[in-house]
PDB file of N, CA and C in Angstrom:
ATOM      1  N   UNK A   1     115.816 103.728 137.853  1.00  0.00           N
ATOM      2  CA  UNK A   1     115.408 102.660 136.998  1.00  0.00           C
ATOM      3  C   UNK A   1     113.991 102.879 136.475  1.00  0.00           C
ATOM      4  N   UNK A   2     113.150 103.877 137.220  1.00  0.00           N
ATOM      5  CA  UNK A   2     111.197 104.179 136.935  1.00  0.00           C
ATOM      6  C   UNK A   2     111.340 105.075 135.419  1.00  0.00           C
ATOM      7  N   UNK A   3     112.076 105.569 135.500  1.00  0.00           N
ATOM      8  CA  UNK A   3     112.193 106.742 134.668  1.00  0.00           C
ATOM      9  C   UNK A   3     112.237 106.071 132.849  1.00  0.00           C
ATOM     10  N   UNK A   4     111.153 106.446 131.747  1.00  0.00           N
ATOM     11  CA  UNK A   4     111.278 105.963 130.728  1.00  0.00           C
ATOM     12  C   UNK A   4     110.173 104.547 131.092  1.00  0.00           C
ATOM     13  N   UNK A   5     109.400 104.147 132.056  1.00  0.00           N
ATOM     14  CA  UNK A   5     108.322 103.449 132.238  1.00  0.00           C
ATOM     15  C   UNK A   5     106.819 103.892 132.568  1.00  0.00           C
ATOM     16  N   UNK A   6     105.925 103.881 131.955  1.00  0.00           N
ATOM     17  CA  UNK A   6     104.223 104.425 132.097  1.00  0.00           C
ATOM     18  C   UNK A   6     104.330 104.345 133.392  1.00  0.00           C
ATOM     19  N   UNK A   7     103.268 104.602 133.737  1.00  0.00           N
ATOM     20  CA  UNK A   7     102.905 104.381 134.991  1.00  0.00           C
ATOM     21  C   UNK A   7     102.152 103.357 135.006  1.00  0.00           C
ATOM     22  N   UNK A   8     101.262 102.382 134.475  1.00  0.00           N
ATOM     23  CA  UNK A   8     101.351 100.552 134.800  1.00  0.00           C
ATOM     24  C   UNK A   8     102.575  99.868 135.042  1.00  0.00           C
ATOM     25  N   UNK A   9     103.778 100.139 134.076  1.00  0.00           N
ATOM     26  CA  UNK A   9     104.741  99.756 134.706  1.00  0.00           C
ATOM     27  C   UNK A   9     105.552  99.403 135.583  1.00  0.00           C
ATOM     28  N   UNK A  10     105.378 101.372 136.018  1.00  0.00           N
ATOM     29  CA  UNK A  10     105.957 101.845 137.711  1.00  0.00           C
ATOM     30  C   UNK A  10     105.423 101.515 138.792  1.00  0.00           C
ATOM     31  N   UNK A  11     103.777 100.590 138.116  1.00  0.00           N
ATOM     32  CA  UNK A  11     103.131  99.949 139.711  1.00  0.00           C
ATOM     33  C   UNK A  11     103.574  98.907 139.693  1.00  0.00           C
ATOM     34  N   UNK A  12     104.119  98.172 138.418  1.00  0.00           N
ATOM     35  CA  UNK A  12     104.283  96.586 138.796  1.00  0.00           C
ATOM     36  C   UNK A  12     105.525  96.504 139.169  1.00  0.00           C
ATOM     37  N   UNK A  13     106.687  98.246 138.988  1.00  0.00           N
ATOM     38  CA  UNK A  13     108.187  97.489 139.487  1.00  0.00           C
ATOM     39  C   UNK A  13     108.114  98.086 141.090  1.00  0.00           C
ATOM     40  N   UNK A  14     107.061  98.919 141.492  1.00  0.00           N
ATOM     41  CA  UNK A  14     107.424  99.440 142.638  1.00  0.00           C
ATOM     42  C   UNK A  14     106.601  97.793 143.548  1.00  0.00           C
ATOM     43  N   UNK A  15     105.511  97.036 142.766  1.00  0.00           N
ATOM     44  CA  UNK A  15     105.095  95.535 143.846  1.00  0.00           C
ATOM     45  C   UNK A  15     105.927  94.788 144.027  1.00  0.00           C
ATOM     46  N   UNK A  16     107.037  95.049 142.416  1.00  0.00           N
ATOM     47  CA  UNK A  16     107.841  93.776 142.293  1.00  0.00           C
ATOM     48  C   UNK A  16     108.940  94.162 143.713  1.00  0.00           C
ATOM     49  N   UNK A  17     109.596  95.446 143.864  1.00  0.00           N
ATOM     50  CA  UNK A  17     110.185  95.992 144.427  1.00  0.00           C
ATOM     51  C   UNK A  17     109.906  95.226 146.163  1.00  0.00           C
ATOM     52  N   UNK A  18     108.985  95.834 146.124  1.00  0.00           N
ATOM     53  CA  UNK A  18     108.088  95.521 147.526  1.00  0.00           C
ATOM     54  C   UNK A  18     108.140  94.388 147.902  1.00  0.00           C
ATOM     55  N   UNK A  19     107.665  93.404 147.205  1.00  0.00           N
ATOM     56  CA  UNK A  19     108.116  91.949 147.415  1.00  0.00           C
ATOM     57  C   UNK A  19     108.581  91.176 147.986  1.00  0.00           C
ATOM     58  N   UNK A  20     109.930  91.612 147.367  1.00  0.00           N
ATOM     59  CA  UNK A  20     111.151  90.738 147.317  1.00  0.00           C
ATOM     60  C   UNK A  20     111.721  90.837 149.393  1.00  0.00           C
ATOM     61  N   UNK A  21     111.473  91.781 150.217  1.00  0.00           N
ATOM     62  CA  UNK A  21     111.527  91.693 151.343  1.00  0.00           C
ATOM     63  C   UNK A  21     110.499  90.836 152.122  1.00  0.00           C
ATOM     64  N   UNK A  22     109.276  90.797 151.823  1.00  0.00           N
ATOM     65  CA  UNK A  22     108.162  90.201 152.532  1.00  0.00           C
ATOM     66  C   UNK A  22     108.498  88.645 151.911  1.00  0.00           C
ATOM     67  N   UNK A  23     108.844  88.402 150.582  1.00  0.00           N
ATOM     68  CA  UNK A  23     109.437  86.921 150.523  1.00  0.00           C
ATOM     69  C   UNK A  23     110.668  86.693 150.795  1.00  0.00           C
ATOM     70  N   UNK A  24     111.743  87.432 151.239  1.00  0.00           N
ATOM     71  CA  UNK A  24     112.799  87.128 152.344  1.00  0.00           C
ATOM     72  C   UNK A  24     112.219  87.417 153.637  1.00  0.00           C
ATOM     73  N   UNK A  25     111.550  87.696 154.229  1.00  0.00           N
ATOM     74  CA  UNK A  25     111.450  87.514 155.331  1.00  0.00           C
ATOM     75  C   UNK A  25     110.544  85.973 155.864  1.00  0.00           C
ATOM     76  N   UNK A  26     109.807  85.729 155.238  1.00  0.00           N
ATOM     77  CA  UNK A  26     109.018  84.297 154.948  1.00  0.00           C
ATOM     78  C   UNK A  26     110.202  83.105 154.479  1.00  0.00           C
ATOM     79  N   UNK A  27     110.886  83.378 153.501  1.00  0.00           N
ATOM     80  CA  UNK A  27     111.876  82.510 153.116  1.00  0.00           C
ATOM     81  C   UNK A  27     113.226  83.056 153.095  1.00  0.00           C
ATOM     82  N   UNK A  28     113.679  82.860 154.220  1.00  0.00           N
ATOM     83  CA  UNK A  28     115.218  83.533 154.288  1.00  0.00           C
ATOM     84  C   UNK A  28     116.409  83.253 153.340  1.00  0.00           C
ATOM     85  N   UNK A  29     116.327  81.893 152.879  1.00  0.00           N
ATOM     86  CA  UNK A  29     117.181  81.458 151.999  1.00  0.00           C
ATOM     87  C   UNK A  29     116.422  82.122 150.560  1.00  0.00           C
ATOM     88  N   UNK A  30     115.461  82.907 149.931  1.00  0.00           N
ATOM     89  CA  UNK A  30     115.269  83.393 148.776  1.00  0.00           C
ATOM     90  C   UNK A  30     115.095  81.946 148.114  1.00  0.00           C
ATOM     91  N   UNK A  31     114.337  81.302 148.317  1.00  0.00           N
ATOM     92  CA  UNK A  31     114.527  79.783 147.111  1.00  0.00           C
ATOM     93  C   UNK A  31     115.858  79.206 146.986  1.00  0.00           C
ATOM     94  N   UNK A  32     116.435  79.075 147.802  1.00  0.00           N
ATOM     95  CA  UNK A  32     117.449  78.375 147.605  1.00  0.00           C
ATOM     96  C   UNK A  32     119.089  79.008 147.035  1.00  0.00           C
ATOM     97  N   UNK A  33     118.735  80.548 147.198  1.00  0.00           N
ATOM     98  CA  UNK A  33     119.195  81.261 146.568  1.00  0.00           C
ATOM     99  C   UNK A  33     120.819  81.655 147.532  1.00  0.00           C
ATOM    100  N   UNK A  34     120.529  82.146 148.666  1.00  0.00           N
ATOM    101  CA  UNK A  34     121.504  82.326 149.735  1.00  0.00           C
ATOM    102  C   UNK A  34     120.989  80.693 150.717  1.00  0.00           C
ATOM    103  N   UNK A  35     122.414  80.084 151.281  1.00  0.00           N
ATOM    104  CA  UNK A  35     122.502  79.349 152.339  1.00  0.00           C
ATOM    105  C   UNK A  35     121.825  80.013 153.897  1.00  0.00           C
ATOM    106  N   UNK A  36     121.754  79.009 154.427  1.00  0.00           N
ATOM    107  CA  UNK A  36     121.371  79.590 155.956  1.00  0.00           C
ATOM    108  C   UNK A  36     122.415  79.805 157.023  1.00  0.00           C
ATOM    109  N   UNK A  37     123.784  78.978 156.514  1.00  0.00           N
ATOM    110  CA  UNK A  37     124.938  79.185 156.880  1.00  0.00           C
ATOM    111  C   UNK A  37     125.849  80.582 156.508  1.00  0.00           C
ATOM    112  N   UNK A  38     124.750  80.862 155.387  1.00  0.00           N
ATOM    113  CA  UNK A  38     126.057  82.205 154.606  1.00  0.00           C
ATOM    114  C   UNK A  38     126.479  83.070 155.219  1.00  0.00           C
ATOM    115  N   UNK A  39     125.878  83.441 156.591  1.00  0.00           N
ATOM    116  CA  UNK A  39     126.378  84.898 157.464  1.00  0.00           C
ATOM    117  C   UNK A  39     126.054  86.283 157.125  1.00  0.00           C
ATOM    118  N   UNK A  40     124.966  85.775 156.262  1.00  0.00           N
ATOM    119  CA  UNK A  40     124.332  87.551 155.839  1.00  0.00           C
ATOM    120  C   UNK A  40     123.230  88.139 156.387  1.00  0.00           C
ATOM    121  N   UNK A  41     122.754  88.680 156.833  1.00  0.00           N
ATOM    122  CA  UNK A  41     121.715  89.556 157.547  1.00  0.00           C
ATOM    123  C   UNK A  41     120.397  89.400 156.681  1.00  0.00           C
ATOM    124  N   UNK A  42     119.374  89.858 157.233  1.00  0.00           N
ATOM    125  CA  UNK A  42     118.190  90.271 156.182  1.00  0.00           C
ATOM    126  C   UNK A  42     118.349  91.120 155.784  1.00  0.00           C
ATOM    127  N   UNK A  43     119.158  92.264 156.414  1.00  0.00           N
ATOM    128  CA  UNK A  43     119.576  93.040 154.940  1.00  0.00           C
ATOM    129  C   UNK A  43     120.491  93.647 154.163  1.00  0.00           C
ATOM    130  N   UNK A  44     121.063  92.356 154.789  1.00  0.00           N
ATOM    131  CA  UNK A  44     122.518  92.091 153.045  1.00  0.00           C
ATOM    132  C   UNK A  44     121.890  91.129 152.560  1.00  0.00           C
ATOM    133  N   UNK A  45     121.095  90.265 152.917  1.00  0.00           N
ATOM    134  CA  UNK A  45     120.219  89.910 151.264  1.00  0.00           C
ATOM    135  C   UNK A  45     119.595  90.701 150.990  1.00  0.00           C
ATOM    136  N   UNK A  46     118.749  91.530 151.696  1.00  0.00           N
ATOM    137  CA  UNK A  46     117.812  92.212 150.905  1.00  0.00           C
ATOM    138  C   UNK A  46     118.309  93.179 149.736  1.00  0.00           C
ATOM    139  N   UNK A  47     119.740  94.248 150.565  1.00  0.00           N
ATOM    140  CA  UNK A  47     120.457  94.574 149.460  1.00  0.00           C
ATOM    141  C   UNK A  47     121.203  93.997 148.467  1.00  0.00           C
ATOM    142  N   UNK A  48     121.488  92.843 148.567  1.00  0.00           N
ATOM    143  CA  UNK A  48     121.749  92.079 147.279  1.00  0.00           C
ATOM    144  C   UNK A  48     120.678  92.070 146.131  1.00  0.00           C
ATOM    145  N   UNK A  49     119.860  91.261 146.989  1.00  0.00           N
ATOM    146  CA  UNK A  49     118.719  91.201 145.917  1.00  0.00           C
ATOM    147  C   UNK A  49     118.080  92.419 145.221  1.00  0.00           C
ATOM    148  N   UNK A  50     117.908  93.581 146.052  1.00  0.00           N
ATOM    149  CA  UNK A  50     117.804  94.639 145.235  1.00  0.00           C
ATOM    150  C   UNK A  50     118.897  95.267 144.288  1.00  0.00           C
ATOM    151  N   UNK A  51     119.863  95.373 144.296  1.00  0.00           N
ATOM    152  CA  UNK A  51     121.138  95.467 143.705  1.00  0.00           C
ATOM    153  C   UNK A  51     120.768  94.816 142.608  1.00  0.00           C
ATOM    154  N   UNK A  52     120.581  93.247 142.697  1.00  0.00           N
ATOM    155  CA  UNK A  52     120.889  92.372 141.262  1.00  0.00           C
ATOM    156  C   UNK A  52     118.991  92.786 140.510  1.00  0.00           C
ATOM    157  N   UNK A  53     117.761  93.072 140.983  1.00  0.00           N
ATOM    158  CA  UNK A  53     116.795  93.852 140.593  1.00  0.00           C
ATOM    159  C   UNK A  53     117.101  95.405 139.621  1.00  0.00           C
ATOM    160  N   UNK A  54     117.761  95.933 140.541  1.00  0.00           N
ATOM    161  CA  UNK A  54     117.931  97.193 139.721  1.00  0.00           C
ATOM    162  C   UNK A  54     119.090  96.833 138.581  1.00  0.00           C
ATOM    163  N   UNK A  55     119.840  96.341 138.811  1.00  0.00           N
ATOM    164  CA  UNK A  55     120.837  95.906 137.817  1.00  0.00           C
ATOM    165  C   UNK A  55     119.844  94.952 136.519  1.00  0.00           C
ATOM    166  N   UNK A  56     119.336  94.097 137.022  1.00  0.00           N
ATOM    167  CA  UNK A  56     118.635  93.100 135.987  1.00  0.00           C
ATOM    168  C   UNK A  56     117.241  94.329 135.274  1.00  0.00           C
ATOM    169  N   UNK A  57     116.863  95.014 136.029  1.00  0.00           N
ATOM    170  CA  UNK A  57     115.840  96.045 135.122  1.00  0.00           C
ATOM    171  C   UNK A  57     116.577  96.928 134.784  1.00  0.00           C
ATOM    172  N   UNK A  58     117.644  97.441 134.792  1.00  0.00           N
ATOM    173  CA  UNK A  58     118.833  98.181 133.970  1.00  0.00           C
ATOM    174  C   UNK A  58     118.919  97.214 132.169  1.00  0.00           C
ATOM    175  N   UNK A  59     119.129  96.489 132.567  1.00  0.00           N
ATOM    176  CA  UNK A  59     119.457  95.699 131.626  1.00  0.00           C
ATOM    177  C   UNK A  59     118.346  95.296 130.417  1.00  0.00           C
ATOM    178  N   UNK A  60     117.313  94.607 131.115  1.00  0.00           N
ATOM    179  CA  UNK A  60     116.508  94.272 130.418  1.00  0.00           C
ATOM    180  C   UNK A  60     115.994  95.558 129.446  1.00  0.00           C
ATOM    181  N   UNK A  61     115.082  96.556 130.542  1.00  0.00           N
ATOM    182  CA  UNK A  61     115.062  97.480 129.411  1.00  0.00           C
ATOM    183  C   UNK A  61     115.683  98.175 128.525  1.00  0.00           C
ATOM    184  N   UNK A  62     117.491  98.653 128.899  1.00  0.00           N
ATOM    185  CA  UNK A  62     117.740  98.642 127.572  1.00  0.00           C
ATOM    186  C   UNK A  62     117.810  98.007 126.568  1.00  0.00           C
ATOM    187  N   UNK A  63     118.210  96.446 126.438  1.00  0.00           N
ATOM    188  CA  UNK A  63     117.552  95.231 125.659  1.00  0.00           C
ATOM    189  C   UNK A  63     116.803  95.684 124.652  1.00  0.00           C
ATOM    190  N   UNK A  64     115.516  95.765 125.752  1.00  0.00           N
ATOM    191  CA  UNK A  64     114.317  96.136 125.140  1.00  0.00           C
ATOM    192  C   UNK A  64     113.616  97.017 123.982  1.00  0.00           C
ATOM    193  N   UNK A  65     114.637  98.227 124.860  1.00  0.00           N
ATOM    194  CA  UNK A  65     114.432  99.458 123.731  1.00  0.00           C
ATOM    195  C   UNK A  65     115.668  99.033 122.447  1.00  0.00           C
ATOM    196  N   UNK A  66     116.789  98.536 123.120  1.00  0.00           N
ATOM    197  CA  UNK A  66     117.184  98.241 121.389  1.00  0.00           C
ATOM    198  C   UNK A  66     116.486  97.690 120.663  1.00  0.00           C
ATOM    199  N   UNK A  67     115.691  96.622 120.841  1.00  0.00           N
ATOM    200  CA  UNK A  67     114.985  95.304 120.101  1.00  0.00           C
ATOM    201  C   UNK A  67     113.554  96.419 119.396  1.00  0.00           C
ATOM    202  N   UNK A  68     113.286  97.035 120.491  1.00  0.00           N
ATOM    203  CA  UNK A  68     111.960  97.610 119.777  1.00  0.00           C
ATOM    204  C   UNK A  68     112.058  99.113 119.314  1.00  0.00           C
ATOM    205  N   UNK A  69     112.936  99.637 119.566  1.00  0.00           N
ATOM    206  CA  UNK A  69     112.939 101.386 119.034  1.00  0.00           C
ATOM    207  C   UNK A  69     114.353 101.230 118.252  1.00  0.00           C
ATOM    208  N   UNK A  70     115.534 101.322 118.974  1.00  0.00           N
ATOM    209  CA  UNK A  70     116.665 101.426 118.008  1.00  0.00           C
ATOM    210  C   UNK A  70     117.832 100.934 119.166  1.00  0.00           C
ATOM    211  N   UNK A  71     119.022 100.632 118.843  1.00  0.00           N
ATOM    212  CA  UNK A  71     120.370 100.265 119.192  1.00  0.00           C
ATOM    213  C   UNK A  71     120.780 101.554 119.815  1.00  0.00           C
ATOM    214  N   UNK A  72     120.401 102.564 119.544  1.00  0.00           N
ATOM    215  CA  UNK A  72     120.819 103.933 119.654  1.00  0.00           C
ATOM    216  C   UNK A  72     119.899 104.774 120.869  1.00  0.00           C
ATOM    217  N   UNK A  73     118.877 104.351 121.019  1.00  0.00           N
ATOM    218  CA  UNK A  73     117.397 104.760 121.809  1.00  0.00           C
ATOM    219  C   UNK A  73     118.133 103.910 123.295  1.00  0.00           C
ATOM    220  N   UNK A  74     118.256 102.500 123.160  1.00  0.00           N
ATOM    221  CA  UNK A  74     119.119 101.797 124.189  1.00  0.00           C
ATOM    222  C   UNK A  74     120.014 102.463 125.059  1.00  0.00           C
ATOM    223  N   UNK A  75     120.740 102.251 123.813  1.00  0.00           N
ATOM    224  CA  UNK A  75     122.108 102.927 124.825  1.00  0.00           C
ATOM    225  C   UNK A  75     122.161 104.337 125.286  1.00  0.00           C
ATOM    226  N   UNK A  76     121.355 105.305 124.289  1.00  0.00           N
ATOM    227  CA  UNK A  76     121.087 106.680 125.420  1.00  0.00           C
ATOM    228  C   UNK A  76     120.428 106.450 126.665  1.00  0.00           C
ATOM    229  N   UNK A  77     119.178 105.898 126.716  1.00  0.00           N
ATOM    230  CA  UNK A  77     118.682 105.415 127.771  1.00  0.00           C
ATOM    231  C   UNK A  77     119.652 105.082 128.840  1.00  0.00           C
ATOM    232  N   UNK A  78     120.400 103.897 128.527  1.00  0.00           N
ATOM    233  CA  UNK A  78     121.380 103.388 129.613  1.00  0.00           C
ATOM    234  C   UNK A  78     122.351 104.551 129.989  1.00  0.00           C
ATOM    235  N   UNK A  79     122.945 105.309 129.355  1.00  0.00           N
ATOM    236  CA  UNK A  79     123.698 106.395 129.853  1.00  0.00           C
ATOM    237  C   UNK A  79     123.390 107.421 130.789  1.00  0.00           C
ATOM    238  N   UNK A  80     121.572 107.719 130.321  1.00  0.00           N
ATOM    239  CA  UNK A  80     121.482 108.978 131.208  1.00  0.00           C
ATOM    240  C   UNK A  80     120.996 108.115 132.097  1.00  0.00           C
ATOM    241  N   UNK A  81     120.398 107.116 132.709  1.00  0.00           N
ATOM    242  CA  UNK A  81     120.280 106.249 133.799  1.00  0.00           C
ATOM    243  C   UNK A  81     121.277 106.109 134.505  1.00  0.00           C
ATOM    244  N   UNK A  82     122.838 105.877 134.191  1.00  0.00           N
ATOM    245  CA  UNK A  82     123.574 105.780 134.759  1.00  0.00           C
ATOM    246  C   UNK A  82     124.492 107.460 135.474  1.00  0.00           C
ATOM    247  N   UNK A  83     124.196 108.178 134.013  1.00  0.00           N
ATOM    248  CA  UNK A  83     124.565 109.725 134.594  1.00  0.00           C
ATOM    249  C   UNK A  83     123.699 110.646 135.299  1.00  0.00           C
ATOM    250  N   UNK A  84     122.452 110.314 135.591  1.00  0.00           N
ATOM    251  CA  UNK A  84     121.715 110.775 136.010  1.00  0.00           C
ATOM    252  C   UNK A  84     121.974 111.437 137.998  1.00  0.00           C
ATOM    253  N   UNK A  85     122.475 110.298 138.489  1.00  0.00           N
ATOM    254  CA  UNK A  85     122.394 110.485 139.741  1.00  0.00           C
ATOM    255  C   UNK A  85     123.821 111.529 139.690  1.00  0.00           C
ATOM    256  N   UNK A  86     124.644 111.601 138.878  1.00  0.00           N
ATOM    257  CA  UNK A  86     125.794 112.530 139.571  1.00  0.00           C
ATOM    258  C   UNK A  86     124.856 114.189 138.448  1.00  0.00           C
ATOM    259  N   UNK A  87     124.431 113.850 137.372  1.00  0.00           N
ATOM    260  CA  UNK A  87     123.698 115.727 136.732  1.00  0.00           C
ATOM    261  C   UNK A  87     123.423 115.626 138.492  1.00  0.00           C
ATOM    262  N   UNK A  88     122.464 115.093 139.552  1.00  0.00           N
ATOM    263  CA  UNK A  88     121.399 115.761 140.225  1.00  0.00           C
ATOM    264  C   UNK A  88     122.554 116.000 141.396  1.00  0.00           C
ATOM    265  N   UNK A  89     123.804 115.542 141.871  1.00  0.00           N
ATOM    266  CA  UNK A  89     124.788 116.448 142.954  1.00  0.00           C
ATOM    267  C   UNK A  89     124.746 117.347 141.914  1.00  0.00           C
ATOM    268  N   UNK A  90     125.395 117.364 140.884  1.00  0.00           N
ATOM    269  CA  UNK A  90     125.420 119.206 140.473  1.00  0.00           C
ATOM    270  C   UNK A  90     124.750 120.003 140.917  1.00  0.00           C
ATOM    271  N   UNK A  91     123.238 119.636 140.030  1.00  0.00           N
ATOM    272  CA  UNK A  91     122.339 120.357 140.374  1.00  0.00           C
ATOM    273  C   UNK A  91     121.465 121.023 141.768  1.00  0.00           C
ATOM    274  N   UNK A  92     121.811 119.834 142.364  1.00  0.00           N
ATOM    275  CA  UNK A  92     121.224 120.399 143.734  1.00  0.00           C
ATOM    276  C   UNK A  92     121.961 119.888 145.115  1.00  0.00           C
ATOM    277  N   UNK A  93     123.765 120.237 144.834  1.00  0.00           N
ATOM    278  CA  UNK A  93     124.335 120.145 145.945  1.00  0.00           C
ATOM    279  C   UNK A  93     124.077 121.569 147.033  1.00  0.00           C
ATOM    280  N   UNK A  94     123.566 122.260 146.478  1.00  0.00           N
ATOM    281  CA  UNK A  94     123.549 123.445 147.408  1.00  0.00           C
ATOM    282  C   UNK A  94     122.590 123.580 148.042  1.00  0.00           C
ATOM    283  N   UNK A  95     121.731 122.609 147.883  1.00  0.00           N
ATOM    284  CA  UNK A  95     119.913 122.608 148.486  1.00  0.00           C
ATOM    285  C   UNK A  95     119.950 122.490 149.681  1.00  0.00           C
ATOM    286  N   UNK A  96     120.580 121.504 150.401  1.00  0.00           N
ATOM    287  CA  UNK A  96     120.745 121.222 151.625  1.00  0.00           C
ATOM    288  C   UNK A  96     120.820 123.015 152.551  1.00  0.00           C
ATOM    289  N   UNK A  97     122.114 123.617 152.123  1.00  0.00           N
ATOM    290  CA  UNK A  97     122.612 125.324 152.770  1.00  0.00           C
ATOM    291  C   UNK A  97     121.602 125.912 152.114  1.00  0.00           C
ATOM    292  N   UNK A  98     120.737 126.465 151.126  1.00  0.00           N
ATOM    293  CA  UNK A  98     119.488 126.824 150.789  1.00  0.00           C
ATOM    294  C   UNK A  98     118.603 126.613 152.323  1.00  0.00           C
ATOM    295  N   UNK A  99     118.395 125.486 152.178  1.00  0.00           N
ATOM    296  CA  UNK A  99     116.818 124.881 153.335  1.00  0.00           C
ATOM    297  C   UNK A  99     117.815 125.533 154.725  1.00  0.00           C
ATOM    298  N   UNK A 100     118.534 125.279 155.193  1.00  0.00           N
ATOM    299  CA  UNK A 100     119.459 125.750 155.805  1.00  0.00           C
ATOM    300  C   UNK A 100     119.127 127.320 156.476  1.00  0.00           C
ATOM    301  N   UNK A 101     119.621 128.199 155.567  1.00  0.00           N
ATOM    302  CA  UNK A 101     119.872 129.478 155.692  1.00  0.00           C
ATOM    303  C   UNK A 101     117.975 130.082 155.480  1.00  0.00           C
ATOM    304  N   UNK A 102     117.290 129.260 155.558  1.00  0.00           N
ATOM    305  CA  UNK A 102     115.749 129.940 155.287  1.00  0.00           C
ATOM    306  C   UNK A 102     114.993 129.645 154.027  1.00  0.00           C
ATOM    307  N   UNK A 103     115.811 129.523 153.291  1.00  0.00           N
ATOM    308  CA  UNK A 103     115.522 129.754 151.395  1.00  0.00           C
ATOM    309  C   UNK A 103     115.042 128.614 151.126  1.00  0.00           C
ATOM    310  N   UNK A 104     112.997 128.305 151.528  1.00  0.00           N
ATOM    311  CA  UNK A 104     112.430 127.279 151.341  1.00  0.00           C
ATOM    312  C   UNK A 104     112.035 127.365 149.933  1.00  0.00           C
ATOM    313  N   UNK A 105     111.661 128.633 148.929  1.00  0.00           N
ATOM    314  CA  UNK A 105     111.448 128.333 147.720  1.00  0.00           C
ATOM    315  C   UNK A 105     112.630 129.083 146.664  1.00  0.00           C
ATOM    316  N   UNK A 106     112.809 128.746 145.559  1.00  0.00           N
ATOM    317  CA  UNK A 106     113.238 129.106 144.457  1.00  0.00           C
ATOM    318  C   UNK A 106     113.162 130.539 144.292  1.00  0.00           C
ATOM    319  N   UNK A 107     114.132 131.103 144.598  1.00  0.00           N
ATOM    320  CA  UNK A 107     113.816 133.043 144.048  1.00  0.00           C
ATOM    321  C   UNK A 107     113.975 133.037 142.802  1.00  0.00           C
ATOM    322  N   UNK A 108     113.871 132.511 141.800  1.00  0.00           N
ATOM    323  CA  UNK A 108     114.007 132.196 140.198  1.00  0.00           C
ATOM    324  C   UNK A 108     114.862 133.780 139.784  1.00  0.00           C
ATOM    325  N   UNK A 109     115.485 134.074 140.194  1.00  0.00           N
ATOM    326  CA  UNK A 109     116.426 135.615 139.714  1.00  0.00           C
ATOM    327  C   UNK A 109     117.036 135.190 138.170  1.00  0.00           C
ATOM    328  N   UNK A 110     117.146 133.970 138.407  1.00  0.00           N
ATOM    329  CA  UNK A 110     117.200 133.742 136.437  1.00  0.00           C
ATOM    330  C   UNK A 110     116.264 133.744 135.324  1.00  0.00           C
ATOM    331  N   UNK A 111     114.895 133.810 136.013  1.00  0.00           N
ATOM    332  CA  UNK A 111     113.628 133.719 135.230  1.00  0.00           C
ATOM    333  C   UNK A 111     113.184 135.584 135.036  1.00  0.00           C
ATOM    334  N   UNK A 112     112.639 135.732 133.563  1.00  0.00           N
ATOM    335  CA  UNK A 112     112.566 136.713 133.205  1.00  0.00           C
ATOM    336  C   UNK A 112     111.019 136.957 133.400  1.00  0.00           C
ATOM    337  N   UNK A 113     110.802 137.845 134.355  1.00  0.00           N
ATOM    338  CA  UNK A 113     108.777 138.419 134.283  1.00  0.00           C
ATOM    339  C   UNK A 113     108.065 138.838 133.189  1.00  0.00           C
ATOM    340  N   UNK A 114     107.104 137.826 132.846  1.00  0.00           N
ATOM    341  CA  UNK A 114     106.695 138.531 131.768  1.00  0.00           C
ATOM    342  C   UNK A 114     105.815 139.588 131.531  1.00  0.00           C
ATOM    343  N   UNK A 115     105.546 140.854 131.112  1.00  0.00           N
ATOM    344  CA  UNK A 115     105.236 141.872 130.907  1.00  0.00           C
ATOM    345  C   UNK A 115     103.540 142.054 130.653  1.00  0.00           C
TER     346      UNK A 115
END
C-alpha cells in the first residue's frame, strides 16, 4: 500500500498504522466499533482493522490518482498493487534454497562486465 507515496506520507501511514493497536488496546471495543461480547481476540480485531486500513488506503488512493492525474494512472496503480505480491513469488521463490545452499549474494552471471 507505501509504494507510489513520498516519504511524508509513508510516515503518516506507517503512525496511522501503529496506532490503531495502542488504541485497541486502551479501547477494546475500537469506539464502539466491535462489541465486548463479540468473541474476538485483540488480534482478530487488530487484523480486521488492519485489513479494512489497507483496503480503505487501497481505495482512497486510487480515487485519488483518478481525480488528480488520470482514470487510467488509477487503475494501473491499483493493478500493480494488487499484482505485485504474486511478480515477487516469481521472482524470488528460490531465495529461500539460495540463502540455504551458501549463496548469500547475487553472482549476477546475467550481468555483462564492462570493459
Amino acid at each position: 500500500m507505501k509504494v507510489g507515496f513520498n516519504l511524508q506520507r509513508k510516515v503518516i501511514l506507517f503512525v496511522a498504522w501503529i496506532s490503531v493497536p495502542v488504541v485497541l488496546f486502551f479501547n477494546p471495543s475500537f469506539g464502539g466499533l466491535f462489541s465486548q461480547s463479540g468473541g474476538y481476540s485483540f488480534f482478530d480485531r487488530l487484523g480486521i482493522l488492519w485489513w479494512v486500513m489497507g483496503l480503505a488506503g487501497l481505495l482512497l488512493r486510487t480515487f485519488w490518482l483518478c481525480a488528480s492525474r488520470s482514470v487510467q494512472t488509477g487503475l494501473v496503480w491499483f493493478a500493480k498493487i494488487l499484482t505485485d505480491p504474486f511478480h515477487d513469488v516469481k521472482i524470488y521463490h528460490m531465495a529461500p534454497i539460495w540463502l540455504l545452499r551458501g549463496q548469500w549474494l547475487d553472482p549476477m552471471d546475467d550481468a555483462r562486465h564492462w570493459q
